[in-house]
N, C-alpha and C. Protein backbone atom coordinates (compact mmCIF):
# COMPACT_ATOMS: atom_id res chain seq x y z
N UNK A 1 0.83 -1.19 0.00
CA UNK A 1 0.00 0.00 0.00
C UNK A 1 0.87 1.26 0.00
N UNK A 2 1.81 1.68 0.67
CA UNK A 2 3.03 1.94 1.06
C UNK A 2 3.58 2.65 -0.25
N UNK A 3 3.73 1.80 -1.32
CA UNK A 3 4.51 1.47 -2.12
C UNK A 3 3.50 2.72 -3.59
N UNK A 4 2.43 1.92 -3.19
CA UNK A 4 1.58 3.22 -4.16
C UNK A 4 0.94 4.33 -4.24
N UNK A 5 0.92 4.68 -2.45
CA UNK A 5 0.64 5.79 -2.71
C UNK A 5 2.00 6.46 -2.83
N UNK A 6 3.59 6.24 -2.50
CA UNK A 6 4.19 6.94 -3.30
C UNK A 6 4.67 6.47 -4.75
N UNK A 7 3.93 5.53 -5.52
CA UNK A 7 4.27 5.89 -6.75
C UNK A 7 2.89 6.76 -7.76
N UNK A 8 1.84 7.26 -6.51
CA UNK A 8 0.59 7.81 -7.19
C UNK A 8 1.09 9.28 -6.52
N UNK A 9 2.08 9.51 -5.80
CA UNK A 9 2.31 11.01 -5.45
C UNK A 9 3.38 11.69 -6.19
N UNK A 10 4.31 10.35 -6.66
CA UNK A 10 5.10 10.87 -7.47
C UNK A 10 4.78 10.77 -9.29
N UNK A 11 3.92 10.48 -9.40
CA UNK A 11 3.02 10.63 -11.11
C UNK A 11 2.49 11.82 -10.85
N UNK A 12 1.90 12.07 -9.72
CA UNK A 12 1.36 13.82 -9.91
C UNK A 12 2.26 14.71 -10.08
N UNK A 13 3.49 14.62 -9.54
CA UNK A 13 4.52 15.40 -10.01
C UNK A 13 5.20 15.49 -11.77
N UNK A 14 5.23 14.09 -12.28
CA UNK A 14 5.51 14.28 -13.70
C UNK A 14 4.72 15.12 -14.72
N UNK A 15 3.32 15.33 -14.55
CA UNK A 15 2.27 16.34 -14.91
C UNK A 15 3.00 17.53 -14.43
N UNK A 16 3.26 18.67 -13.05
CA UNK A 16 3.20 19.48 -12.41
C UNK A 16 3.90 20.36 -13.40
N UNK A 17 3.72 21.31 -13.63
CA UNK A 17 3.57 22.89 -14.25
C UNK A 17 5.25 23.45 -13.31
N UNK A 18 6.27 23.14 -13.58
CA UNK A 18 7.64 23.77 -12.89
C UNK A 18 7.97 25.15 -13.52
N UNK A 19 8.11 26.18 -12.70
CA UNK A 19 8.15 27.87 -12.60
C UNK A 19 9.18 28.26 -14.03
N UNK A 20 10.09 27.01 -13.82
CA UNK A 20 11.19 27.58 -15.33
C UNK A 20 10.47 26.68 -16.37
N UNK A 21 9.52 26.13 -16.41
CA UNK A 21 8.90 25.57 -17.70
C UNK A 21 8.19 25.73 -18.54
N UNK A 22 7.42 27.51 -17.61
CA UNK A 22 6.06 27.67 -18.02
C UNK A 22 6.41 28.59 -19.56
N UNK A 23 7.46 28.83 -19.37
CA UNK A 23 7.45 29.78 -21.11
C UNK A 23 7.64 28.63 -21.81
N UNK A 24 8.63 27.67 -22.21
CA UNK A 24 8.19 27.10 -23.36
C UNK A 24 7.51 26.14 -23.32
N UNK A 25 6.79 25.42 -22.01
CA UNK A 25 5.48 24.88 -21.98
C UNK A 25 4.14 25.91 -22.67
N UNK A 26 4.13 26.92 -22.41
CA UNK A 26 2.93 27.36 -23.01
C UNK A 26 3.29 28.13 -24.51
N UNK A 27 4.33 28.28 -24.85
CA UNK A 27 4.71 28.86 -26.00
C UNK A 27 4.09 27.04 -26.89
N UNK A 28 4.78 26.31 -26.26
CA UNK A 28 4.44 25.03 -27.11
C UNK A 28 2.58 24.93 -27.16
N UNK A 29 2.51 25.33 -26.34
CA UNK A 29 0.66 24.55 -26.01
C UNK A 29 -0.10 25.62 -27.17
N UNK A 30 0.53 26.96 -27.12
CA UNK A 30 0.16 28.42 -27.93
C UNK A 30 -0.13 27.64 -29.27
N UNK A 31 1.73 27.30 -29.85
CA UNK A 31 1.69 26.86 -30.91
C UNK A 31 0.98 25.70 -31.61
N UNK A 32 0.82 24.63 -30.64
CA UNK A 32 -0.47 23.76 -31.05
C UNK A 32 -1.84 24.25 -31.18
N UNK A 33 -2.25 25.08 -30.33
CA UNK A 33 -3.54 25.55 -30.78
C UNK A 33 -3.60 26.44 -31.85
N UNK A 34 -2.82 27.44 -32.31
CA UNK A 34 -3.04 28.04 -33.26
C UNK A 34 -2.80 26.79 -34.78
N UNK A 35 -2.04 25.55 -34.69
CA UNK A 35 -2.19 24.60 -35.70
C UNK A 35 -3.79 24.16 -35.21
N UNK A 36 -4.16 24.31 -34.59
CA UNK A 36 -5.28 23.20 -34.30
C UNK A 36 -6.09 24.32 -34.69
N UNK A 37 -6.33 25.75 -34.46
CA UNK A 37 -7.22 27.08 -35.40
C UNK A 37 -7.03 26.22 -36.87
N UNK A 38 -5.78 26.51 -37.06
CA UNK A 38 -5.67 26.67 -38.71
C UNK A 38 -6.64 25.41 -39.51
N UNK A 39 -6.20 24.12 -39.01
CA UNK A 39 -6.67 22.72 -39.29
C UNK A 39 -8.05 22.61 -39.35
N UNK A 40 -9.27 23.56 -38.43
CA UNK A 40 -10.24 23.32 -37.85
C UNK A 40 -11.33 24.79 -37.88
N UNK A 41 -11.25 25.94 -38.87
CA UNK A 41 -11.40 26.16 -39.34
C UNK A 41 -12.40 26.38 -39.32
N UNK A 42 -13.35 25.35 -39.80
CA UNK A 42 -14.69 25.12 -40.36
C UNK A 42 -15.62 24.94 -39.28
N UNK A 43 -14.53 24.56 -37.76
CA UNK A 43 -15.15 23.58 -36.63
C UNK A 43 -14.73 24.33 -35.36
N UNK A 44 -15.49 25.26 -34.79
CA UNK A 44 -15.29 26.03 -33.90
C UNK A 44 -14.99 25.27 -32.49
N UNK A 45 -16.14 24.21 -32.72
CA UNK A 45 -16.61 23.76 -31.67
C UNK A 45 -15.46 22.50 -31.47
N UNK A 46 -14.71 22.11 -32.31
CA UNK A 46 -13.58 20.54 -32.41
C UNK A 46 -12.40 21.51 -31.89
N UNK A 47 -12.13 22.65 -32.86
CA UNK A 47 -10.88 23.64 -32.49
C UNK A 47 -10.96 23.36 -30.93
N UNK A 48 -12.17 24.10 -30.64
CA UNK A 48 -12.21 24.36 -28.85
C UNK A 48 -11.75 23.50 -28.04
N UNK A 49 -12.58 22.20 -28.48
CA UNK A 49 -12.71 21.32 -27.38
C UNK A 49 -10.99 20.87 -27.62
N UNK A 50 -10.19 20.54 -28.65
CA UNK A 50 -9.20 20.01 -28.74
C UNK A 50 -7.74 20.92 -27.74
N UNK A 51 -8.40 22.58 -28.28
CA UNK A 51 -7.55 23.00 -27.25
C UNK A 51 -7.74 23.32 -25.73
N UNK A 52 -8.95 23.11 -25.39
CA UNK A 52 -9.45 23.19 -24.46
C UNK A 52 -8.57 21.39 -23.41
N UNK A 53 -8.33 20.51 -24.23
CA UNK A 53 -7.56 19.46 -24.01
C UNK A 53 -5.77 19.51 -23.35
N UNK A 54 -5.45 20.66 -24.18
CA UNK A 54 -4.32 20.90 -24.29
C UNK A 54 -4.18 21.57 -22.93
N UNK A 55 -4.94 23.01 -22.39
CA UNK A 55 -5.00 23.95 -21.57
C UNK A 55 -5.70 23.57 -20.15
N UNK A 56 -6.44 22.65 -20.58
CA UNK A 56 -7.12 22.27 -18.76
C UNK A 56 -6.44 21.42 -17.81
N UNK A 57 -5.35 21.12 -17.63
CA UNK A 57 -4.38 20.90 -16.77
C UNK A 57 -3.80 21.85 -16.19
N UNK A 58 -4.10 23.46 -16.72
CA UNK A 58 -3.04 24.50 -16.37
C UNK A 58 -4.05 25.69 -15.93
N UNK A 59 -5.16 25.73 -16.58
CA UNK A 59 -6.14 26.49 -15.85
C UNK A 59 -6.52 25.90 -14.54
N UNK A 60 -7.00 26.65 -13.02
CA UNK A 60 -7.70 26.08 -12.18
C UNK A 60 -8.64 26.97 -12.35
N UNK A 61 -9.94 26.33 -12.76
CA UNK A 61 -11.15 26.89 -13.45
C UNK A 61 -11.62 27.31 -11.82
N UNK A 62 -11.55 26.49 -10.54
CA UNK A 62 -12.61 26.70 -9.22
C UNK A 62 -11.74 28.02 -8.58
N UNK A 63 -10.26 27.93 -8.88
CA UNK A 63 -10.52 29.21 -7.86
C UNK A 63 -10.66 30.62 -9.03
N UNK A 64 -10.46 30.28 -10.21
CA UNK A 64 -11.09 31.37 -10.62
C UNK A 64 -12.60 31.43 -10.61
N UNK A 65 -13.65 30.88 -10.64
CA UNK A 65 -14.54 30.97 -10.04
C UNK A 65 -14.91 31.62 -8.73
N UNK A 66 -13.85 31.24 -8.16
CA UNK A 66 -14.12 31.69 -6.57
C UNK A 66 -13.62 33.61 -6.32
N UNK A 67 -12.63 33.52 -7.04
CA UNK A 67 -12.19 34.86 -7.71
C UNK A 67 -12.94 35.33 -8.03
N UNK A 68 -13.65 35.25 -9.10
CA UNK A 68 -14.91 35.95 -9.69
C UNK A 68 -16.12 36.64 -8.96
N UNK A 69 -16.74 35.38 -7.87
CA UNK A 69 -17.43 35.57 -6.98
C UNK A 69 -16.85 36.59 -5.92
N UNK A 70 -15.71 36.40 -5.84
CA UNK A 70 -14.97 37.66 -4.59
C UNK A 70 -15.78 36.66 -3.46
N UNK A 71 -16.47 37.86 -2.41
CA UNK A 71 -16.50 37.07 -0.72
C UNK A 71 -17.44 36.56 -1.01
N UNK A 72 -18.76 36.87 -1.79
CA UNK A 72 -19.74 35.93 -1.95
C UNK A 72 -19.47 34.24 -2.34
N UNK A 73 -18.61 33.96 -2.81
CA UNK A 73 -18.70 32.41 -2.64
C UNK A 73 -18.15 31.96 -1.60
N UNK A 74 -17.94 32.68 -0.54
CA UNK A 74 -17.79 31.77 0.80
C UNK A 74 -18.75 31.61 1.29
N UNK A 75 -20.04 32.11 0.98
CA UNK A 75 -21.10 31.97 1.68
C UNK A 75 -22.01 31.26 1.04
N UNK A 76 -21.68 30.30 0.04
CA UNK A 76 -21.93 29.32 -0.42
C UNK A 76 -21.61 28.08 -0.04
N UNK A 77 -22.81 27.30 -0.19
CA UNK A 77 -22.71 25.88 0.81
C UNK A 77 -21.95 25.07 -0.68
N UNK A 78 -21.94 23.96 -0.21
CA UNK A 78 -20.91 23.06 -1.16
C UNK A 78 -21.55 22.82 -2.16
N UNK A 79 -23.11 22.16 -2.24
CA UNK A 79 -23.48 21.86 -3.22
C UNK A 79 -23.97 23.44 -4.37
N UNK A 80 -23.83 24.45 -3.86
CA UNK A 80 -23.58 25.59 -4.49
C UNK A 80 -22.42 26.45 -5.16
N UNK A 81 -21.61 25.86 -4.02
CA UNK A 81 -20.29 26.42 -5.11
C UNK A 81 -19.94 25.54 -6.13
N UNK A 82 -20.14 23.74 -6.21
CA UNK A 82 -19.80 22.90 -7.25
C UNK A 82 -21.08 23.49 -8.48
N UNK A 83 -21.89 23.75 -8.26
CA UNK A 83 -23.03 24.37 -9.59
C UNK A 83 -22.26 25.55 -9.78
N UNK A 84 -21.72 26.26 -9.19
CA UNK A 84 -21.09 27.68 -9.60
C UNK A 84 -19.60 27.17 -9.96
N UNK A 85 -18.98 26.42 -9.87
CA UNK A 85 -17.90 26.38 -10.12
C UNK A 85 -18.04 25.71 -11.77
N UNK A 86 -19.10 24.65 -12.15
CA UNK A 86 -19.32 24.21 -13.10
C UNK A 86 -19.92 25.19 -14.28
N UNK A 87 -20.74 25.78 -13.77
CA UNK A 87 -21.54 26.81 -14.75
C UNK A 87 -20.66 27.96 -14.90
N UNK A 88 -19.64 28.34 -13.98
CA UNK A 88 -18.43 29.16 -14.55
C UNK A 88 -17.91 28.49 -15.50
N UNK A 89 -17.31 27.47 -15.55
CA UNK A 89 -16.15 27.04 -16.18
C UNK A 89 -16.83 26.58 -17.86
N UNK A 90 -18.11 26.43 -17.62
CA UNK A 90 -18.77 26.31 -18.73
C UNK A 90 -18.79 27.12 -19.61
N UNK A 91 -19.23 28.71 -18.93
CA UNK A 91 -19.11 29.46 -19.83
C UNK A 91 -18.34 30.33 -20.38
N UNK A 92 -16.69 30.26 -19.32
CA UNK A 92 -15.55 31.20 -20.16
C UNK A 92 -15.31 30.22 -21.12
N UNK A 93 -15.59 28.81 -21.10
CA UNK A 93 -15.36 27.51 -22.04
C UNK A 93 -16.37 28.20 -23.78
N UNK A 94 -17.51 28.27 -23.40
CA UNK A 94 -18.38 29.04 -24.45
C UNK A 94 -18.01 30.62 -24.75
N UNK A 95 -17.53 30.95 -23.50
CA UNK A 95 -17.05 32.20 -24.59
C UNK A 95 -15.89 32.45 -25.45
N UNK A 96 -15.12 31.33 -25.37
CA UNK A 96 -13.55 31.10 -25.91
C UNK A 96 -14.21 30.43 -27.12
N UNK A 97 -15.38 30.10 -27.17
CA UNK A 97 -15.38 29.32 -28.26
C UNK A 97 -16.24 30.20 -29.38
N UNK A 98 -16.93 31.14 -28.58
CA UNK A 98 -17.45 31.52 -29.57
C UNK A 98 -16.88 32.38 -30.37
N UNK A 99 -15.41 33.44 -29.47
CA UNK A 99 -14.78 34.43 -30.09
C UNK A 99 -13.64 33.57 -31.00
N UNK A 100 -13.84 32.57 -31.25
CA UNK A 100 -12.57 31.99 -31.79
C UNK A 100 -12.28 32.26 -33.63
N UNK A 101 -14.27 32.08 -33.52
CA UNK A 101 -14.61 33.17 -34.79
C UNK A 101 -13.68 34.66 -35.36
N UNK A 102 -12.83 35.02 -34.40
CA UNK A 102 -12.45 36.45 -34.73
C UNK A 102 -10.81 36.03 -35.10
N UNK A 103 -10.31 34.69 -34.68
CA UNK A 103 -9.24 34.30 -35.01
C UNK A 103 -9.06 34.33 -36.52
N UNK A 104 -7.99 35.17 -37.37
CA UNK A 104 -7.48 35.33 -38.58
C UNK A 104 -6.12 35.07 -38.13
N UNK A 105 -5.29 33.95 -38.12
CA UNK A 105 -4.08 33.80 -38.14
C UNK A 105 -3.22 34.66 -37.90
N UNK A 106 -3.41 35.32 -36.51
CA UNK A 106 -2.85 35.67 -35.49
C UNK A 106 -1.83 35.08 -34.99
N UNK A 107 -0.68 34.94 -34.31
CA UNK A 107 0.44 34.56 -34.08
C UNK A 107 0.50 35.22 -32.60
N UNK A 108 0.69 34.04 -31.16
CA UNK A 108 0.90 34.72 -30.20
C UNK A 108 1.81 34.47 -29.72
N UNK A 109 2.94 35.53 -29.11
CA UNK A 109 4.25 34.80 -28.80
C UNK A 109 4.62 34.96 -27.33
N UNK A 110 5.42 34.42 -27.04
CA UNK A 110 5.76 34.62 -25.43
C UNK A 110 7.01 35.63 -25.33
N UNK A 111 6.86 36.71 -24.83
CA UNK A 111 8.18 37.69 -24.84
C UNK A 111 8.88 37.19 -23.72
N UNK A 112 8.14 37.44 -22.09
CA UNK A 112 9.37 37.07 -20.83
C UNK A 112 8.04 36.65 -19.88
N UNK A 113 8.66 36.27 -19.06
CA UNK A 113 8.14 35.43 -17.63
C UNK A 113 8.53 36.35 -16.43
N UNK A 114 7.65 37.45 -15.43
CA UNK A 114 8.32 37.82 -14.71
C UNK A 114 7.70 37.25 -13.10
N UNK A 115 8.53 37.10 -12.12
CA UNK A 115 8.05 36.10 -11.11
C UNK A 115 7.73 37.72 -10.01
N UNK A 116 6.66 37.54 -9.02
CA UNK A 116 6.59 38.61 -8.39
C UNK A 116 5.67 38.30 -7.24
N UNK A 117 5.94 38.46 -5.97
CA UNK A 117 5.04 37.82 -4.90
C UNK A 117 4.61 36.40 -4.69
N UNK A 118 4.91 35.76 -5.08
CA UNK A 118 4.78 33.84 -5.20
C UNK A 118 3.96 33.76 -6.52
N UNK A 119 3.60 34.98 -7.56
CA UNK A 119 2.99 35.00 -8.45
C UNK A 119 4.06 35.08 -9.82
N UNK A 120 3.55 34.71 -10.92
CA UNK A 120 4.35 34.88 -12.15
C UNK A 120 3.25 35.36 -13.00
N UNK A 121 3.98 35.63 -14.24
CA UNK A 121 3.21 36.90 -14.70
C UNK A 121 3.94 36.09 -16.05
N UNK A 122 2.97 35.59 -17.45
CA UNK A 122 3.76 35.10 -18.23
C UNK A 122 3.48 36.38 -19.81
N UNK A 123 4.10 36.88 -20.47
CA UNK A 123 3.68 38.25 -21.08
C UNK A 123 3.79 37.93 -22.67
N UNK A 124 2.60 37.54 -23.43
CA UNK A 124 2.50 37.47 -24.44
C UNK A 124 2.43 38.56 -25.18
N UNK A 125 2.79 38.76 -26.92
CA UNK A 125 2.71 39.39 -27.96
C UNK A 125 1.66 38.83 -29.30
N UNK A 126 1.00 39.57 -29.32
CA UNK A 126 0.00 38.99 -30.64
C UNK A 126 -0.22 40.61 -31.40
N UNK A 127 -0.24 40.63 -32.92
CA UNK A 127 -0.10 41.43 -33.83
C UNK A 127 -1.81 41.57 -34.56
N UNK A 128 -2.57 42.69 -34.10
CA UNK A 128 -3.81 42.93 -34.58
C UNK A 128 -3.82 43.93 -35.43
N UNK A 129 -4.46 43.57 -36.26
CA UNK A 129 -4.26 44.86 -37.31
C UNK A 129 -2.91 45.94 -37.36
N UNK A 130 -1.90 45.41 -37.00
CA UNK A 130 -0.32 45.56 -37.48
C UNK A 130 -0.29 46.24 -35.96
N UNK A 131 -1.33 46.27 -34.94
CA UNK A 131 -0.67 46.70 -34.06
C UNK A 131 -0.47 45.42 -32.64
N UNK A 132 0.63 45.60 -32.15
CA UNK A 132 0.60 44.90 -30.95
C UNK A 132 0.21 45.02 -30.14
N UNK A 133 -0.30 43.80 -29.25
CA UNK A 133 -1.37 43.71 -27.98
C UNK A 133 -0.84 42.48 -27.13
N UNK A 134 -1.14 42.74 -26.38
CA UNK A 134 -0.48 42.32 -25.00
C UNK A 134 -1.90 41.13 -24.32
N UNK A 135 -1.66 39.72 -24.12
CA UNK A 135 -1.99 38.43 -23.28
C UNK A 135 -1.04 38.36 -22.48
N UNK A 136 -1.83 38.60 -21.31
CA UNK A 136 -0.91 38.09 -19.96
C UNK A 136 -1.47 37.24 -19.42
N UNK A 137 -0.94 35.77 -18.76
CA UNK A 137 -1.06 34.85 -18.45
C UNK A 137 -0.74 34.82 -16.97
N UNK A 138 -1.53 34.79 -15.78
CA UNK A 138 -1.47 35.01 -14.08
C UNK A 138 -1.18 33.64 -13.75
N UNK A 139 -0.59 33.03 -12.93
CA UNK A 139 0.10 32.02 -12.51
C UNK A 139 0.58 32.22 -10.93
N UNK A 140 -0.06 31.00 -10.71
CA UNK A 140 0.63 31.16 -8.86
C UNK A 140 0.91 29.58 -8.84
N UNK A 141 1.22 29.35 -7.56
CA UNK A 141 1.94 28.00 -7.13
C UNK A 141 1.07 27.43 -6.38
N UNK A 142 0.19 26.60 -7.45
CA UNK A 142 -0.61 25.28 -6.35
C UNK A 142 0.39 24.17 -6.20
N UNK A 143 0.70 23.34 -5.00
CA UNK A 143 1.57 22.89 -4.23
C UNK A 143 2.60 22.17 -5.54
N UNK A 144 3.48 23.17 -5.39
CA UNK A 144 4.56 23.21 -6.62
C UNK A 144 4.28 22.66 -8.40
N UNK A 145 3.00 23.51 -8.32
CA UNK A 145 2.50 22.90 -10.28
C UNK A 145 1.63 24.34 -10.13
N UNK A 146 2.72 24.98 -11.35
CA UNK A 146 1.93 26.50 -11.35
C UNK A 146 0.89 26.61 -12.22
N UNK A 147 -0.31 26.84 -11.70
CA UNK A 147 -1.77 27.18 -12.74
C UNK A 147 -1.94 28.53 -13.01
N UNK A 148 -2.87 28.72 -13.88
CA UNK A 148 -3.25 29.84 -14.06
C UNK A 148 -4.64 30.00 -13.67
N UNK A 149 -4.46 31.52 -12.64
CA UNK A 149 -5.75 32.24 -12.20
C UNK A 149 -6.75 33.03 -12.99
N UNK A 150 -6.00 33.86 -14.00
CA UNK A 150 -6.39 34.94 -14.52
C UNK A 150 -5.86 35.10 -15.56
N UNK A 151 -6.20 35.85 -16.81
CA UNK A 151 -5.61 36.03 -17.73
C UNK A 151 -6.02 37.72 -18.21
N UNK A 152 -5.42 38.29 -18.62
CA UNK A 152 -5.13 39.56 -19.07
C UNK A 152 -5.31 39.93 -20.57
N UNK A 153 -6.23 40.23 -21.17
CA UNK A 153 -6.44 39.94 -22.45
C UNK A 153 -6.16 41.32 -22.78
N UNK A 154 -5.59 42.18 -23.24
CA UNK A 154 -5.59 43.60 -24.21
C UNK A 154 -5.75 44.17 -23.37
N UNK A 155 -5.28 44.14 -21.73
CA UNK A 155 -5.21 45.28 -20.60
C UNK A 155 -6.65 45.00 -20.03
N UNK A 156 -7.30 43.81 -20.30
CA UNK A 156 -8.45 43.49 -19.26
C UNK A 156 -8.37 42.69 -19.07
N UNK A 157 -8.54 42.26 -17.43
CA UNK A 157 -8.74 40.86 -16.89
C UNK A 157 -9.99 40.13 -17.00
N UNK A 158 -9.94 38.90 -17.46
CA UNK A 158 -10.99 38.21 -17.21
C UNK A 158 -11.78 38.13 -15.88
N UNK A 159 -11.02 37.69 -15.04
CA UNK A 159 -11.88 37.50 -13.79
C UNK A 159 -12.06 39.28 -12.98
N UNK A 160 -12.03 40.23 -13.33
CA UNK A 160 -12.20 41.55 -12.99
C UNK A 160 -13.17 41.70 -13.60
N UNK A 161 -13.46 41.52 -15.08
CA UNK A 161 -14.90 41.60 -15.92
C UNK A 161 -16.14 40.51 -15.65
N UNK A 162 -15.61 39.14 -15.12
CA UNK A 162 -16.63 38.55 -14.71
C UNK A 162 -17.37 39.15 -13.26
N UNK A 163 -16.48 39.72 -12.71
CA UNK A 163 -16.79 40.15 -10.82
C UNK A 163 -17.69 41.14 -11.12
N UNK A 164 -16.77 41.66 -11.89
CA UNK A 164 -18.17 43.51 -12.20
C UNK A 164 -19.62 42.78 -12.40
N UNK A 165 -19.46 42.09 -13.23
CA UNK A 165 -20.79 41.92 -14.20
C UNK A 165 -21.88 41.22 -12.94
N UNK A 166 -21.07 40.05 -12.25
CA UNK A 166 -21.60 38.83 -10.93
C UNK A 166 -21.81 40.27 -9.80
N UNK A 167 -21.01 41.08 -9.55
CA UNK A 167 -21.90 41.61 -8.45
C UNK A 167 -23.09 42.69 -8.98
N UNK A 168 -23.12 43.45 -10.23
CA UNK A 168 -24.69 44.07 -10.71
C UNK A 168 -25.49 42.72 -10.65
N UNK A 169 -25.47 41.71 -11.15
CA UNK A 169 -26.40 40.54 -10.84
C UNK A 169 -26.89 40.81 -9.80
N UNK A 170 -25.94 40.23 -8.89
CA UNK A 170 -26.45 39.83 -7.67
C UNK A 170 -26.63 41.10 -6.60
N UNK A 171 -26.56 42.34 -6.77
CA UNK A 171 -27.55 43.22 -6.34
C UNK A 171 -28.87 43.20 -6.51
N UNK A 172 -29.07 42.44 -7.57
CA UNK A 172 -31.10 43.10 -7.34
C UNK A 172 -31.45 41.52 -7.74
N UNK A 173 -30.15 40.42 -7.83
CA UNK A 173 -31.28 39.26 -8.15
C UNK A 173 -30.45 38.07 -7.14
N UNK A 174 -30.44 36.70 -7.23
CA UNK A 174 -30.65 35.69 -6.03
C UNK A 174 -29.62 34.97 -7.11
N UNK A 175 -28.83 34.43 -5.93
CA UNK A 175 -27.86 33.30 -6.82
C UNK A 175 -28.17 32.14 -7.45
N UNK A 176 -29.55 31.75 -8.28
CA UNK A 176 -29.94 31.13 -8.84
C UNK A 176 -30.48 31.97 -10.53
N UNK A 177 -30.93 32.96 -9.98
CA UNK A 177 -30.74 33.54 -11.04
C UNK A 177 -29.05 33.96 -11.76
N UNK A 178 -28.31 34.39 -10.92
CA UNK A 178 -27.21 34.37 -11.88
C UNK A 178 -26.51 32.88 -12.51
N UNK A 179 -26.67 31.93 -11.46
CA UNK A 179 -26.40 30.45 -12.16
C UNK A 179 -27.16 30.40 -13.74
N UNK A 180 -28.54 30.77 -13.74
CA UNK A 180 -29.34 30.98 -15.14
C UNK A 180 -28.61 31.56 -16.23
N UNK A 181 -28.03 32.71 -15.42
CA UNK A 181 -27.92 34.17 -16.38
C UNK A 181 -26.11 33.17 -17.08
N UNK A 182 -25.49 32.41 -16.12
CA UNK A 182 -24.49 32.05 -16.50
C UNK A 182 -24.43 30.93 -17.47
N UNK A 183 -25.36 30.12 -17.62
CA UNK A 183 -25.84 29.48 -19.26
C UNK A 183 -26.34 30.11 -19.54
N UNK A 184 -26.83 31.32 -20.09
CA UNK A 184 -27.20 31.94 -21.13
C UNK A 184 -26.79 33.00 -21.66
N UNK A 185 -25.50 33.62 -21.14
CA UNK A 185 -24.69 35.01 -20.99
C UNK A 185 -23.21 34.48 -20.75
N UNK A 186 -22.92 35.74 -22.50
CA UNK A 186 -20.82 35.49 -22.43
C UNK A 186 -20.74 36.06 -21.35
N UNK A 187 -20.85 36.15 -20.43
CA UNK A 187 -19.79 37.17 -19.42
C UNK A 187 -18.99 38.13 -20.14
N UNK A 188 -17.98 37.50 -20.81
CA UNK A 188 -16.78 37.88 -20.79
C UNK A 188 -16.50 39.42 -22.11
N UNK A 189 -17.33 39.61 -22.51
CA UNK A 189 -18.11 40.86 -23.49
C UNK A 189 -17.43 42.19 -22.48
């Protein structure tokens, strides 16, 4: 018994996300998905899910969820934050898929990695209409396999635009209605 749980503690480590890996780990993961855009084309929904394959080992979809929510999801019982943690992750999942539409062979590159407070900061380059724009990639250290919290799209955060939007909700309506509003609404607009 002994014997497997350390050879099942040390397989979680061969997966784990290491602090000097994350640039050309995600420069590589970048470059597969933009082959997997090009290939797929026709198939918004295959593109997605395939890179969505590639990237969900490195996103932690619950605490950005929990992020999103700010203090209100502590005051959520369990079987409420797993519906909120699911119906989040569902729909930055649908909104990645639907803007994927706007992808014209774009090229995103990784410039530098800067480490800052137990946080890393990974700083992409992508070329829009001949001008450059800035993906930043938020990264902290879940027990030594760095995920990503947040992402920084063109000087806006995702989980800063989901919070705005989740607390006008939930001023004038009940956390079942925003679970609603969250299958049926990009957020991320």
């Amino acid at each position: 018994m002994r014997k497997i749980l350390v050879l099942l503690f040390s397989v979680s480590f061969i997966f784990a996300l290491n602090l000097q890996d994350i640039s050309k780990t995600m420069q590589e993961k970048i470059d597969e998905s933009l082959k997997i855009l090009d290939q797929n084309k026709n198939d918004k929904n295959q593109a997605a899910n395939k890179i969505f394959a590639l990237f969900d080992g490195i996103f932690d979809y619950e605490l950005m969820a929990k992020l999103s929510l700010s203090t209100r999801y502590e005051k959520l019982n369990t079987e409420e934050k797993m519906q909120f943690n699911k119906a989040f992750e569902d729909n930055l999942k649908k909104s990645f898929t639907n803007k994927l539409s706007l992808y014209d062979s774009q090229k995103l590159k990784v410039l530098n990695l800067e480490e800052k407070n137990k946080r890393a900061f990974l700083k992409t380059s992508m070329l829009v209409d001949g001008k450059e724009n800035y993906v930043i990639f938020k990264f902290y250290d879940k027990n030594n396999d760095w995920q990503i919290y947040d992402v920084d799209i063109f000087g806006i955060s995702i989980i800063q635009t989901y919070r705005s939007q989740f607390k006008d909700i939930l001023q004038n309506a009940d956390f079942k209605t925003l679970l609603d509003k969250l299958s049926s609404v990009d957020f991320s607009k």
